[in-house]
C-alpha atoms as a PDB file:
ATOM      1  CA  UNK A   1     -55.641 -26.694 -67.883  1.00  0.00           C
ATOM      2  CA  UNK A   2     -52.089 -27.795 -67.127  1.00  0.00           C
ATOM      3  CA  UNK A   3     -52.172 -29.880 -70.362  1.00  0.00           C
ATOM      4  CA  UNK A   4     -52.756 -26.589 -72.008  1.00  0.00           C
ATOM      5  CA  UNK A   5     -49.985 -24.700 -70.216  1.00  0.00           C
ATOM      6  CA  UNK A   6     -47.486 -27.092 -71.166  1.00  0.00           C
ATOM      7  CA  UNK A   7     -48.924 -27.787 -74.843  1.00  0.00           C
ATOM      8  CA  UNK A   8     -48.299 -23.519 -74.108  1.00  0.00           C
ATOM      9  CA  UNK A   9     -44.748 -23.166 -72.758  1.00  0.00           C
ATOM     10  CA  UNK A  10     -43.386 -25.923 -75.561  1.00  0.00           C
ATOM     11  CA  UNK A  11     -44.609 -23.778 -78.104  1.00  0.00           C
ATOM     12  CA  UNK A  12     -43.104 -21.175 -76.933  1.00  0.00           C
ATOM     13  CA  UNK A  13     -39.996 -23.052 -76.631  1.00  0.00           C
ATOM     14  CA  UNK A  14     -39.865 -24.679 -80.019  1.00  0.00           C
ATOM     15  CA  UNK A  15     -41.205 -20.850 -81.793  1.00  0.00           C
ATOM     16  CA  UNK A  16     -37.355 -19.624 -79.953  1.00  0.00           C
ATOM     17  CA  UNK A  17     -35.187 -22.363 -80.967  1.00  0.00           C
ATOM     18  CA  UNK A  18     -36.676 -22.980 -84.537  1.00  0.00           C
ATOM     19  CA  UNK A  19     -37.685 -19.091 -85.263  1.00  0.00           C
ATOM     20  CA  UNK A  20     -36.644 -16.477 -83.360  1.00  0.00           C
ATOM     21  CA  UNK A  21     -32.868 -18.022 -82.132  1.00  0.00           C
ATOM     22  CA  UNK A  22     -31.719 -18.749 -86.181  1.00  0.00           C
ATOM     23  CA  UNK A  23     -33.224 -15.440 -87.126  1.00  0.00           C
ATOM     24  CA  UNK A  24     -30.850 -13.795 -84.891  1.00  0.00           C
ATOM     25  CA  UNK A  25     -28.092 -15.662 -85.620  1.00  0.00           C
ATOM     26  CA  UNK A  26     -28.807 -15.612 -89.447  1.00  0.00           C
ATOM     27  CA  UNK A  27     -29.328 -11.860 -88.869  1.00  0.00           C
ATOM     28  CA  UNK A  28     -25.865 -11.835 -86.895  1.00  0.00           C
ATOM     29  CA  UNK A  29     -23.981 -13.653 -89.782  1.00  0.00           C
ATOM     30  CA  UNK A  30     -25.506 -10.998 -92.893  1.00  0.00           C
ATOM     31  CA  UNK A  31     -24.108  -7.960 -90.281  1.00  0.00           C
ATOM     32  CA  UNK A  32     -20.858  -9.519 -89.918  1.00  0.00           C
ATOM     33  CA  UNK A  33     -20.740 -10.122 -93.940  1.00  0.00           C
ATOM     34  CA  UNK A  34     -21.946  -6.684 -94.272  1.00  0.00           C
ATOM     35  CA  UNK A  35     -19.807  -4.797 -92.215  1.00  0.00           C
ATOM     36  CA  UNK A  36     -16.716  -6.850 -93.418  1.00  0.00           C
ATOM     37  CA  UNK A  37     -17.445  -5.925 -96.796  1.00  0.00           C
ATOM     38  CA  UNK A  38     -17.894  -2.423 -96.486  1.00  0.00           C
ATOM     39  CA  UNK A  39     -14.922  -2.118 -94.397  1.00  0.00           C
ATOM     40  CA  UNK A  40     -13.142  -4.138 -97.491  1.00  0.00           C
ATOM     41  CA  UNK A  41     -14.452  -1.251 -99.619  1.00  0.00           C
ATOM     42  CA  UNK A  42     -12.953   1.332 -97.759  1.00  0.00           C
ATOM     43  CA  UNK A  43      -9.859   0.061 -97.297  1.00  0.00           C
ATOM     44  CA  UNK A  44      -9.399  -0.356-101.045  1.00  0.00           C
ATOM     45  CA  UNK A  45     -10.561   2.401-101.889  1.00  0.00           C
ATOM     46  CA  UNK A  46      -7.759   4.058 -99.084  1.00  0.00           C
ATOM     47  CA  UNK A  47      -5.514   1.825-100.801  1.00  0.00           C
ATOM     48  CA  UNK A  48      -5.868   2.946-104.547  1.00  0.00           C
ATOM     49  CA  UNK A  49      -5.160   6.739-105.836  1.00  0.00           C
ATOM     50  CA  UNK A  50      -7.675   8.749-107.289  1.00  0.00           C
ATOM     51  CA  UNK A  51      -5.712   9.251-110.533  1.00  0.00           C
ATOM     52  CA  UNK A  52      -2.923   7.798-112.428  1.00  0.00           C
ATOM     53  CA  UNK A  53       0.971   9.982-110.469  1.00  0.00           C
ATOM     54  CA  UNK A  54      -1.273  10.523-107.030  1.00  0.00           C
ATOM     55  CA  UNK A  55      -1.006   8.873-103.806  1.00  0.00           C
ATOM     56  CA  UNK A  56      -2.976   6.991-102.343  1.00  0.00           C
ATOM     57  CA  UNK A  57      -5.106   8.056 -99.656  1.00  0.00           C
ATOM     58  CA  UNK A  58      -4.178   5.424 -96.909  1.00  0.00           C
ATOM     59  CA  UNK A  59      -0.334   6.912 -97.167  1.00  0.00           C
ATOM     60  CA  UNK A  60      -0.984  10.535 -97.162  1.00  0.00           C
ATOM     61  CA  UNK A  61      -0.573  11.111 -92.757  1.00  0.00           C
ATOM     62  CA  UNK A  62       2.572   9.248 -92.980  1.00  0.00           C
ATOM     63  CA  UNK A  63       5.583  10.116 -94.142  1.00  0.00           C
ATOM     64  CA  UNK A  64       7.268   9.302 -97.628  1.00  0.00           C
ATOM     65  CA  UNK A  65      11.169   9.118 -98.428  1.00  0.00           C
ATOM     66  CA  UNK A  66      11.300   8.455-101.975  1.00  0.00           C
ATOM     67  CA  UNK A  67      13.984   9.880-103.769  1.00  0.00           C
ATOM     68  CA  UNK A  68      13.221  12.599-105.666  1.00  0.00           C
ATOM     69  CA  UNK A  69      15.215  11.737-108.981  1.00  0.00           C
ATOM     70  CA  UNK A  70      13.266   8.093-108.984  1.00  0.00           C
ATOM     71  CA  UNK A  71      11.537   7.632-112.177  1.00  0.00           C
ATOM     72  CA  UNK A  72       7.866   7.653-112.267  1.00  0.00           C
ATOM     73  CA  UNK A  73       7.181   3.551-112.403  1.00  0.00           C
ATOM     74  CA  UNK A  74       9.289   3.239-109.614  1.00  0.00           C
ATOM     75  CA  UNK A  75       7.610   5.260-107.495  1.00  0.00           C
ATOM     76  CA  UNK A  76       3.980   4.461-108.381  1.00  0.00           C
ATOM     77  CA  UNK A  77       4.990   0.655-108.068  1.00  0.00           C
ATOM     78  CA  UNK A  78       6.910   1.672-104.441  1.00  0.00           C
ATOM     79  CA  UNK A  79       3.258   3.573-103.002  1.00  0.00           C
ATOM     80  CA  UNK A  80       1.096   0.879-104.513  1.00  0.00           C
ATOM     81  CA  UNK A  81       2.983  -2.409-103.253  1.00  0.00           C
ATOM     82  CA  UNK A  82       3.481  -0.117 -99.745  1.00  0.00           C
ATOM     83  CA  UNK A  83      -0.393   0.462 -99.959  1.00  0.00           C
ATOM     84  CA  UNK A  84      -1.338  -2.882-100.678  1.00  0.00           C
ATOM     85  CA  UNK A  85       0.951  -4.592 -98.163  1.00  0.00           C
ATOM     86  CA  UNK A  86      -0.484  -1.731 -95.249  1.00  0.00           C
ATOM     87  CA  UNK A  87      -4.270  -2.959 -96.813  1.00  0.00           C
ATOM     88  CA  UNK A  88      -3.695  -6.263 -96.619  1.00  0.00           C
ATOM     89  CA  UNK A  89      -3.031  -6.030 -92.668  1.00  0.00           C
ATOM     90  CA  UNK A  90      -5.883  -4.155 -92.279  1.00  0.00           C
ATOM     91  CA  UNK A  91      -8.329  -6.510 -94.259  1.00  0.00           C
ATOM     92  CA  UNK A  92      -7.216  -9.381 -92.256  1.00  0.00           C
ATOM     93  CA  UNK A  93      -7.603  -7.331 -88.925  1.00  0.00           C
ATOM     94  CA  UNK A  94     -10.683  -6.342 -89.904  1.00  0.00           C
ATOM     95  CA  UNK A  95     -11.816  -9.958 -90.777  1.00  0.00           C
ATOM     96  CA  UNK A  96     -10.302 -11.460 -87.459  1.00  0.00           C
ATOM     97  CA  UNK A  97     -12.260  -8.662 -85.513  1.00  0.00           C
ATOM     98  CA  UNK A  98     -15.888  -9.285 -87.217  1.00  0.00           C
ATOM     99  CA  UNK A  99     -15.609 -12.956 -87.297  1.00  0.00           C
ATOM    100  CA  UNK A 100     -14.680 -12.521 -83.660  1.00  0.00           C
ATOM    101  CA  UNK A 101     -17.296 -10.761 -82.784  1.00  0.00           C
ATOM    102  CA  UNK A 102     -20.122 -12.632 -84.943  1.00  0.00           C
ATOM    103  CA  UNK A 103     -19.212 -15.950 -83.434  1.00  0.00           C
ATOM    104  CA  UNK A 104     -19.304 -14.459 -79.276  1.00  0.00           C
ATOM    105  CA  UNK A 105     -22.849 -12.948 -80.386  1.00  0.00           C
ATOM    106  CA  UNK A 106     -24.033 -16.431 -81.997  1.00  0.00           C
ATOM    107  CA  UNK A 107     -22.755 -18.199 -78.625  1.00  0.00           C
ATOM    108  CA  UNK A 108     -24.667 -15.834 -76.725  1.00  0.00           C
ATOM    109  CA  UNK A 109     -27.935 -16.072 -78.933  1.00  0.00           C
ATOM    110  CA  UNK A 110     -27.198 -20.184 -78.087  1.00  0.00           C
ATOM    111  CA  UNK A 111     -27.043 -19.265 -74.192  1.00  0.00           C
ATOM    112  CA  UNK A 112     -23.682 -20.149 -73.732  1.00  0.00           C
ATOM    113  CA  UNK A 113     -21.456 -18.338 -71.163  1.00  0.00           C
ATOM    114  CA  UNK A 114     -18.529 -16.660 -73.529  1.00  0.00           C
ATOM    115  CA  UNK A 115     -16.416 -15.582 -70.442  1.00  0.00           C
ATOM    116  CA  UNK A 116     -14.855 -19.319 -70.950  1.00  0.00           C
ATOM    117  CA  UNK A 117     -14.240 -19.258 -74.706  1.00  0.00           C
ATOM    118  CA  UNK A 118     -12.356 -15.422 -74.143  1.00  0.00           C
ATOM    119  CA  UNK A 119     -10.431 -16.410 -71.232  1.00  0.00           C
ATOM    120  CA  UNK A 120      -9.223 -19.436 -73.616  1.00  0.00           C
ATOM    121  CA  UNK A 121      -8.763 -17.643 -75.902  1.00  0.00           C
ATOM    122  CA  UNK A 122      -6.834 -15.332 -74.355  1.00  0.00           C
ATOM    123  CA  UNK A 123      -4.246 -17.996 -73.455  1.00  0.00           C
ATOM    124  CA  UNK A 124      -4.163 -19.787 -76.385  1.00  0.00           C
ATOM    125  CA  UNK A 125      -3.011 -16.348 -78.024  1.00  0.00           C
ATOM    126  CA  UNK A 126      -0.359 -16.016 -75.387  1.00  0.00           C
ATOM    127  CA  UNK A 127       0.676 -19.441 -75.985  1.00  0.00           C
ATOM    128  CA  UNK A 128       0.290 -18.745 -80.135  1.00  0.00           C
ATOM    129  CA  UNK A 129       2.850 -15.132 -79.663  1.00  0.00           C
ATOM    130  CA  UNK A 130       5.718 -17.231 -77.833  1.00  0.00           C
ATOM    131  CA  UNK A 131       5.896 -19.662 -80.095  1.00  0.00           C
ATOM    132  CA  UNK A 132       5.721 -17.716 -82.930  1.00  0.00           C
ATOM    133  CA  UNK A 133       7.883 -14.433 -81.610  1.00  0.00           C
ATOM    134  CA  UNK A 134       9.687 -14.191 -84.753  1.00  0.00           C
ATOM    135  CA  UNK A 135       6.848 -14.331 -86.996  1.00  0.00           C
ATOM    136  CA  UNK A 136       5.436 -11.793 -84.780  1.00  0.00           C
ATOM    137  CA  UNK A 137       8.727  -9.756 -84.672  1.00  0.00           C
ATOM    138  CA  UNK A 138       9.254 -10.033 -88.420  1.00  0.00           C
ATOM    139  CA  UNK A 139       5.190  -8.747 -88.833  1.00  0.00           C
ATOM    140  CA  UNK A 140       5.830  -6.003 -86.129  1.00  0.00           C
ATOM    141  CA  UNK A 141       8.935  -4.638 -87.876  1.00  0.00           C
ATOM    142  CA  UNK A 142       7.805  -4.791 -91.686  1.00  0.00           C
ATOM    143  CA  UNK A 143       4.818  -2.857 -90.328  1.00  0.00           C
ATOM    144  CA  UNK A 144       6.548   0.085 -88.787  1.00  0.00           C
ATOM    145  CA  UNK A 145       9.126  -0.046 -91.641  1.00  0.00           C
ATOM    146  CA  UNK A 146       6.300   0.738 -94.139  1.00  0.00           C
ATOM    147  CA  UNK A 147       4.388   2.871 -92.012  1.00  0.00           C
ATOM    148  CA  UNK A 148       7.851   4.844 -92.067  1.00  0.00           C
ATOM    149  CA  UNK A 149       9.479   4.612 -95.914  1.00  0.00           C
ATOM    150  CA  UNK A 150      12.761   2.890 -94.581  1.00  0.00           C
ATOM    151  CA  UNK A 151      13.229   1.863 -98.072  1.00  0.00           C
ATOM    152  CA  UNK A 152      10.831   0.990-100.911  1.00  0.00           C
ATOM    153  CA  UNK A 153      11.708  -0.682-104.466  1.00  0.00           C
ATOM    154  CA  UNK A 154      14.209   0.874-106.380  1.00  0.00           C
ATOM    155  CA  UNK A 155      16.038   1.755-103.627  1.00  0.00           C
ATOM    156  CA  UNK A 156      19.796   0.748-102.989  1.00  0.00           C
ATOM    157  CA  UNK A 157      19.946  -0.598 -99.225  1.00  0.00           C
ATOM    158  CA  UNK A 158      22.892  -1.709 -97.419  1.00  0.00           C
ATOM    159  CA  UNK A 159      21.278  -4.233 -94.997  1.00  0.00           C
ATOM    160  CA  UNK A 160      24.211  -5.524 -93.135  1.00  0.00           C
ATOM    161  CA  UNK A 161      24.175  -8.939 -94.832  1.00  0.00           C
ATOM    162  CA  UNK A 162      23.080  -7.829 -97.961  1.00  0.00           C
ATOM    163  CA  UNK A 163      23.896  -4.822 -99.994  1.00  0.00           C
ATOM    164  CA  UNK A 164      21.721  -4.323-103.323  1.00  0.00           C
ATOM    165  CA  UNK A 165      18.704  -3.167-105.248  1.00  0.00           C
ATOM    166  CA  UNK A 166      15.136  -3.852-103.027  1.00  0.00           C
ATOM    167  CA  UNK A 167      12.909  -5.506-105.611  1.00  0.00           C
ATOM    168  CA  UNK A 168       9.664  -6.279-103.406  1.00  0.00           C
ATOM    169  CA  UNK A 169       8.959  -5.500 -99.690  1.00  0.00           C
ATOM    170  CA  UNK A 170       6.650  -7.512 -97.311  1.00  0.00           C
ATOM    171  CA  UNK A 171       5.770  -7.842 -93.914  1.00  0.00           C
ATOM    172  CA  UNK A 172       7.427 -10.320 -93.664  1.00  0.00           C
ATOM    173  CA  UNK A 173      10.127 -10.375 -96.221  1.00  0.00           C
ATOM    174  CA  UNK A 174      12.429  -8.170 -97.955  1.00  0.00           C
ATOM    175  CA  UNK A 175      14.042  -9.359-101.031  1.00  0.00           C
ATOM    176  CA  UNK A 176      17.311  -7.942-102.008  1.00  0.00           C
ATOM    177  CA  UNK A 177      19.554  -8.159-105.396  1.00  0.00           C
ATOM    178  CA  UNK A 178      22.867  -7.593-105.206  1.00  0.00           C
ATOM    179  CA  UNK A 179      25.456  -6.478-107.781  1.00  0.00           C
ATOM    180  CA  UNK A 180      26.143  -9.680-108.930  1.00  0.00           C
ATOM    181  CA  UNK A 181      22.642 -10.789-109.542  1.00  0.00           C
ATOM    182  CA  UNK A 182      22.202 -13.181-106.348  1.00  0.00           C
ATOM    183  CA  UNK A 183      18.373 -12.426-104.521  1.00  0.00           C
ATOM    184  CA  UNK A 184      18.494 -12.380-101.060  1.00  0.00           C
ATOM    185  CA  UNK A 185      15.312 -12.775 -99.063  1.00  0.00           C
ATOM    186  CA  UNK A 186      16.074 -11.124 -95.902  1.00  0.00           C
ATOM    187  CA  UNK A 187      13.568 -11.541 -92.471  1.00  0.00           C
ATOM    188  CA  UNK A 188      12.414  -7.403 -91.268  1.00  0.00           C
ATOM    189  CA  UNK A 189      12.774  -8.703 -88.031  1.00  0.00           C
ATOM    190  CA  UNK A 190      16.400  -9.729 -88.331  1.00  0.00           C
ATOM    191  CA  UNK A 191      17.422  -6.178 -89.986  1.00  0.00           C
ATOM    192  CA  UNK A 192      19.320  -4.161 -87.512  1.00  0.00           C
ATOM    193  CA  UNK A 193      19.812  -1.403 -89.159  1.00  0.00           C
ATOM    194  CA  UNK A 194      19.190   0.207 -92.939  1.00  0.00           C
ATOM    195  CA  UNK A 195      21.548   2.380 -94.806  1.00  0.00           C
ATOM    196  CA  UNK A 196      19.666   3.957 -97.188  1.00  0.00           C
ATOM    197  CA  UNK A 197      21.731   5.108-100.673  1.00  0.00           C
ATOM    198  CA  UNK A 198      19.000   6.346-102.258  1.00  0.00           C
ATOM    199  CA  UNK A 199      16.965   8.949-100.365  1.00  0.00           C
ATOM    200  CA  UNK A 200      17.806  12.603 -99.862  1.00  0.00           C
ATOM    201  CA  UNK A 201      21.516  13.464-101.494  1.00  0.00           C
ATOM    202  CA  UNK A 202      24.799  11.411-101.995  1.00  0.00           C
ATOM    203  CA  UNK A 203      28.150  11.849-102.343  1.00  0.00           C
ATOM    204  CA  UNK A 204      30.919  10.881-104.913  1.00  0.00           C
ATOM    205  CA  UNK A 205      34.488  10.054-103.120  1.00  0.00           C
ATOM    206  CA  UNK A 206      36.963   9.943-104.970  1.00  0.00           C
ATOM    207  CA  UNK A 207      40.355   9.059-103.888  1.00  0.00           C
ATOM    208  CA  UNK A 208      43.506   9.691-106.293  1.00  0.00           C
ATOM    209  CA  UNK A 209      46.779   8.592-105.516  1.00  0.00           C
ATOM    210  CA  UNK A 210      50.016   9.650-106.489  1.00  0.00           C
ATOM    211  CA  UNK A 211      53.550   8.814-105.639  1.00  0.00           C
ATOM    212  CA  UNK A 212      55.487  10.740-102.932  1.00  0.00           C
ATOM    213  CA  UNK A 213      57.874  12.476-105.244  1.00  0.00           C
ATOM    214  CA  UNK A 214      55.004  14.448-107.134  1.00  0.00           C
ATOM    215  CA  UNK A 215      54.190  17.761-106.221  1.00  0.00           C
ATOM    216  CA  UNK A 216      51.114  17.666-104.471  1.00  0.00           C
ATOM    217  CA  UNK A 217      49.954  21.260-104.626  1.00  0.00           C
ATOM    218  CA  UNK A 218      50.103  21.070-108.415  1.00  0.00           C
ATOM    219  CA  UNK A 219      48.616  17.417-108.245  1.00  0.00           C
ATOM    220  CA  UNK A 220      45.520  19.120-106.414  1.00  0.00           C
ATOM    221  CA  UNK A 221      44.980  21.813-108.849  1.00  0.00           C
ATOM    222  CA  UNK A 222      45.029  19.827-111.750  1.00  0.00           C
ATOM    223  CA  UNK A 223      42.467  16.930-109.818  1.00  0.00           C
ATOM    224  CA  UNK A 224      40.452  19.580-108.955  1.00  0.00           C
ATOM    225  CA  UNK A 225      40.299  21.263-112.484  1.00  0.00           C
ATOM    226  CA  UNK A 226      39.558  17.811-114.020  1.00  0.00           C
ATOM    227  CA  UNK A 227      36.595  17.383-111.516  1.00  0.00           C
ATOM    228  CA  UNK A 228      35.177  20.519-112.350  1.00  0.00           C
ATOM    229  CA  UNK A 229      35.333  20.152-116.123  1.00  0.00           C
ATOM    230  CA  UNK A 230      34.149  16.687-116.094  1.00  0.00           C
ATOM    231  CA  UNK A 231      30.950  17.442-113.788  1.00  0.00           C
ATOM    232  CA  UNK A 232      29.902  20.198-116.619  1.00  0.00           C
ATOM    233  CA  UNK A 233      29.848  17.578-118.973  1.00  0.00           C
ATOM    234  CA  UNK A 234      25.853  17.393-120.602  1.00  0.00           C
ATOM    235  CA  UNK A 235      25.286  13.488-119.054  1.00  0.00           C
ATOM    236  CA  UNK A 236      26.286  14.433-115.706  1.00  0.00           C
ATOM    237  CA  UNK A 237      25.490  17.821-115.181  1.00  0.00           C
ATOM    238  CA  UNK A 238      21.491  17.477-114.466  1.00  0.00           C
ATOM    239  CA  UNK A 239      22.941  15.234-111.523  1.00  0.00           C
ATOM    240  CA  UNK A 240      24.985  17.449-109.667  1.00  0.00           C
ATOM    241  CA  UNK A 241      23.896  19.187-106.333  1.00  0.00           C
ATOM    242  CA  UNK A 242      27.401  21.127-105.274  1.00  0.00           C
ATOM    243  CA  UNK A 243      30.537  21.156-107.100  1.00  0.00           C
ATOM    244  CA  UNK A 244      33.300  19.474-106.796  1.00  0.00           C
ATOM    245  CA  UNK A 245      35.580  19.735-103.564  1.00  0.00           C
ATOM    246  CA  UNK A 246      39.107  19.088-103.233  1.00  0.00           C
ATOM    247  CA  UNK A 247      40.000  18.083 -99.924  1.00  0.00           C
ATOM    248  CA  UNK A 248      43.595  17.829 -99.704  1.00  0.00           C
ATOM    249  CA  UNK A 249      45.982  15.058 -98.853  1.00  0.00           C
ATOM    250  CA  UNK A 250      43.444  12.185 -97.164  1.00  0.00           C
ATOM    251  CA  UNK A 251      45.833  10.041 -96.316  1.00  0.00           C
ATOM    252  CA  UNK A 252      49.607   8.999 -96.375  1.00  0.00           C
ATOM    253  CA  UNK A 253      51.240   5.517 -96.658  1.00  0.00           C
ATOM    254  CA  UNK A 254      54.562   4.102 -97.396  1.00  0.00           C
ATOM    255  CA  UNK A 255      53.445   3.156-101.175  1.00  0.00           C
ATOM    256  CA  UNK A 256      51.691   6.876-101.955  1.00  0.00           C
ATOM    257  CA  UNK A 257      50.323   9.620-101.314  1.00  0.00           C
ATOM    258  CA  UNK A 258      46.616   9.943-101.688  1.00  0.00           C
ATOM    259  CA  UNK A 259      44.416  12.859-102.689  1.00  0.00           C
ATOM    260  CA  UNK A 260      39.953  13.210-101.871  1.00  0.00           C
ATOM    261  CA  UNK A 261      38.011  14.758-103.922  1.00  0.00           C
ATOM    262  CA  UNK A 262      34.133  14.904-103.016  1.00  0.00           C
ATOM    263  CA  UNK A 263      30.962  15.961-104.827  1.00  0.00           C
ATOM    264  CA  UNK A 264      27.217  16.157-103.429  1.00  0.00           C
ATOM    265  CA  UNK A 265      24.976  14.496-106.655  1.00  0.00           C
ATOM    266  CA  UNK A 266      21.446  13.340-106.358  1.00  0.00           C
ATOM    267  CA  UNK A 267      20.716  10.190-104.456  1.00  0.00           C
ATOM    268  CA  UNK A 268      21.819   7.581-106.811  1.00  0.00           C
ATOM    269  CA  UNK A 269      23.605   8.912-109.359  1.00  0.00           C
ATOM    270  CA  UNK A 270      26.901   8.599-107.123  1.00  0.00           C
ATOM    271  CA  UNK A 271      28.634   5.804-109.084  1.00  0.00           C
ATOM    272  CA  UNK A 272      28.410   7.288-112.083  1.00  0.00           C
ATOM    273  CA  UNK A 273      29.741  10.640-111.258  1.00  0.00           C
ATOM    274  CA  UNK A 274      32.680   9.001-109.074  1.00  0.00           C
ATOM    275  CA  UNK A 275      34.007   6.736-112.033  1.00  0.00           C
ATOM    276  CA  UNK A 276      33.866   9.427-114.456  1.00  0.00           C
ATOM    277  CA  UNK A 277      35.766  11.386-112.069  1.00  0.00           C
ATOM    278  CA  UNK A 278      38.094   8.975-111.534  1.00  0.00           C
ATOM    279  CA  UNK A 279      38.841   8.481-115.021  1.00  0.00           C
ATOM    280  CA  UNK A 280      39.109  11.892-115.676  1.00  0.00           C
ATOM    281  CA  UNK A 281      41.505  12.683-112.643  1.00  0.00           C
ATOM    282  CA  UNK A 282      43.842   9.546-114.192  1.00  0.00           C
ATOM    283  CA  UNK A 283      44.042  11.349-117.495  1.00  0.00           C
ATOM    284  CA  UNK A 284      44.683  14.538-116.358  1.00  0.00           C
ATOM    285  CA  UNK A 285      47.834  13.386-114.114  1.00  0.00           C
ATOM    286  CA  UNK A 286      48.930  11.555-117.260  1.00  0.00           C
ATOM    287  CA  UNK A 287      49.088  14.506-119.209  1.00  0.00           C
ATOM    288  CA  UNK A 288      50.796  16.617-116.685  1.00  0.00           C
ATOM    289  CA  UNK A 289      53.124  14.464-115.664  1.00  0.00           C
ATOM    290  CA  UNK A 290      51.746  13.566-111.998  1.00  0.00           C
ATOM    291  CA  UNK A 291      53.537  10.548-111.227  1.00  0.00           C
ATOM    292  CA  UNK A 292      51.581   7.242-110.413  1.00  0.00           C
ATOM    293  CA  UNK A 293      52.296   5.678-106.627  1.00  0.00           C
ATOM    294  CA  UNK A 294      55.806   3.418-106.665  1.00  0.00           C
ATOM    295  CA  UNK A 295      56.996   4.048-110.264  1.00  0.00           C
ATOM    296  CA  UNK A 296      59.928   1.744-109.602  1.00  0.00           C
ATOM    297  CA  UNK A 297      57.948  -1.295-109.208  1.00  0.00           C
ATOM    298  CA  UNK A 298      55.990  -0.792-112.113  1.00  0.00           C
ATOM    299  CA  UNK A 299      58.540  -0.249-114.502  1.00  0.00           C
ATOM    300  CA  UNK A 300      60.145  -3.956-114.087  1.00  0.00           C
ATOM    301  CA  UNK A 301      56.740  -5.253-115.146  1.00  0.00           C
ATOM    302  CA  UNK A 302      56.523  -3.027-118.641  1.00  0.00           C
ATOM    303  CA  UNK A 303      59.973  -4.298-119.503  1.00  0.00           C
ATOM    304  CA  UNK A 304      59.402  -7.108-119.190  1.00  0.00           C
END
């Protein structure tokens, strides 16, 4: 009888490690493949629009800043690189999670005690986050930056360091090209602050001077008329918000006298408008006689 009782309890034993026990951890490992890829699924579908100028579906509850004069690439390429990059982080959250999960439930199944493994766990993330703070800083701030539209490609950012054209953003990363063609990779979690020339409106300054024995009333009018004919002009037109506003004498020094003239034009287009302004202003004081700032020091140089 007790023969039979223990010929009993080992098969028992042996039918739970060699049957039941790998069936439930074989049937924990398909759940965790499952649910990962349907949760892959659904985050790329979040991540991709429904049709060709839409947005996609992960972006729509937040916010988006892209200028409204950006052409169409620009902005498809700035929603699907900030989609993708928001995805990403979510894929690999999602993977951490399931894995997590599938691997306490197979120790369990095994009839270990987790408690150990998460209290280690615990502190060897702890130890992980202070020795990486700025890899978790520079994460932590490229993900709030996209979540928010600080800037996207195309745009022209002043980042303290670097002042350019944003040609990719990361989470980790932001790469930068400046005027002269130089790339600068620049850590989100070492930006301090973002000046943003390309969302919402701009303005053209433009500063004329003129010497102190010109008549500045007269010197105003004909700035401001030259402003105001050059902004009606066919290439510039489409890009201006307000017109032109003279604002008087901006500033005084001992070499000249110098005049502001300001115009509100779509985010952007600022440059443009200010140069042609500027070259327009210079002709018209030409032609009217406006004299340029110290007169007397330039003249030794012609004659010579």
């Amino acid at each position: 009888m007790t023969v039979q009782r223990l010929a009993f309890e080992l098969t028992e034993t042996n039918r739970e490690w060699l049957v039941e026990r790998p069936l439930t951890i074989a049937g924990y490992l398909v759940a965790a493949l499952i649910l990962r890829y349907v949760l892959h699924r659904l985050i790329d579908r979040m991540t991709k629009p429904r049709h060709q100028n839409g947005k996609p579906g992960l972006l729509r509850p937040f916010q988006e800043r892209a200028p409204r004069g950006l052409p169409g690439v620009l902005v498809n390429e700035r929603r699907t690189q900030r989609a993708e990059t928001i995805g990403s982080v979510l894929k690999s959250g999602v993977s951490v999670v399931v894995l997590v999960w599938c691997v306490l439930q197979i120790l369990g199944t095994l009839g270990l005690n987790v408690a150990p493994f998460i209290a280690s766990a615990g502190i060897v993330g702890v130890a992980l986050g202070f020795g990486a703070q700025n890899l978790v800083r520079d994460f932590i701030s490229g993900m709030f930056m996209l979540l928010e539209d600080q800037y996207g490609v195309g745009d022209v950012v002043d980042l303290g360091d670097a002042v350019g054209t944003v040609e990719s953003v990361g989470l980790r990363v932001t790469t930068v090209r400046d005027i002269s063609g130089t790339l600068w990779y620049c850590r989100n979690g070492e930006i301090l602050r973002v000046g943003n020339m390309s969302q919402g409106y701009a303005v053209a300054v433009v500063d004329a001077p003129i010497a102190h024995a010109a008549n500045v009333h007269r010197a105003c009018e004909v700035a401001l008329r030259a402003a105001l004919e050059t902004v009606e002009r066919d290439d510039l037109a489409g890009d201006i918000l307000e017109p032109p506003e003279m604002l008087g004498v901006n500033s005084v020094t001992p070499e000249s006298v110098t005049l502001r003239i300001t115009v509100r034009t779509r985010a952007g287009k600022q440059w443009a408008v200010q140069r042609a302004i500027a070259r327009a202003v210079l002709e018209a004081f030409d032609g009217n006689g406006i004299d340029a700032p110290l007169p007397a020091l330039l003249t030794p140089s012609r004659a010579g």
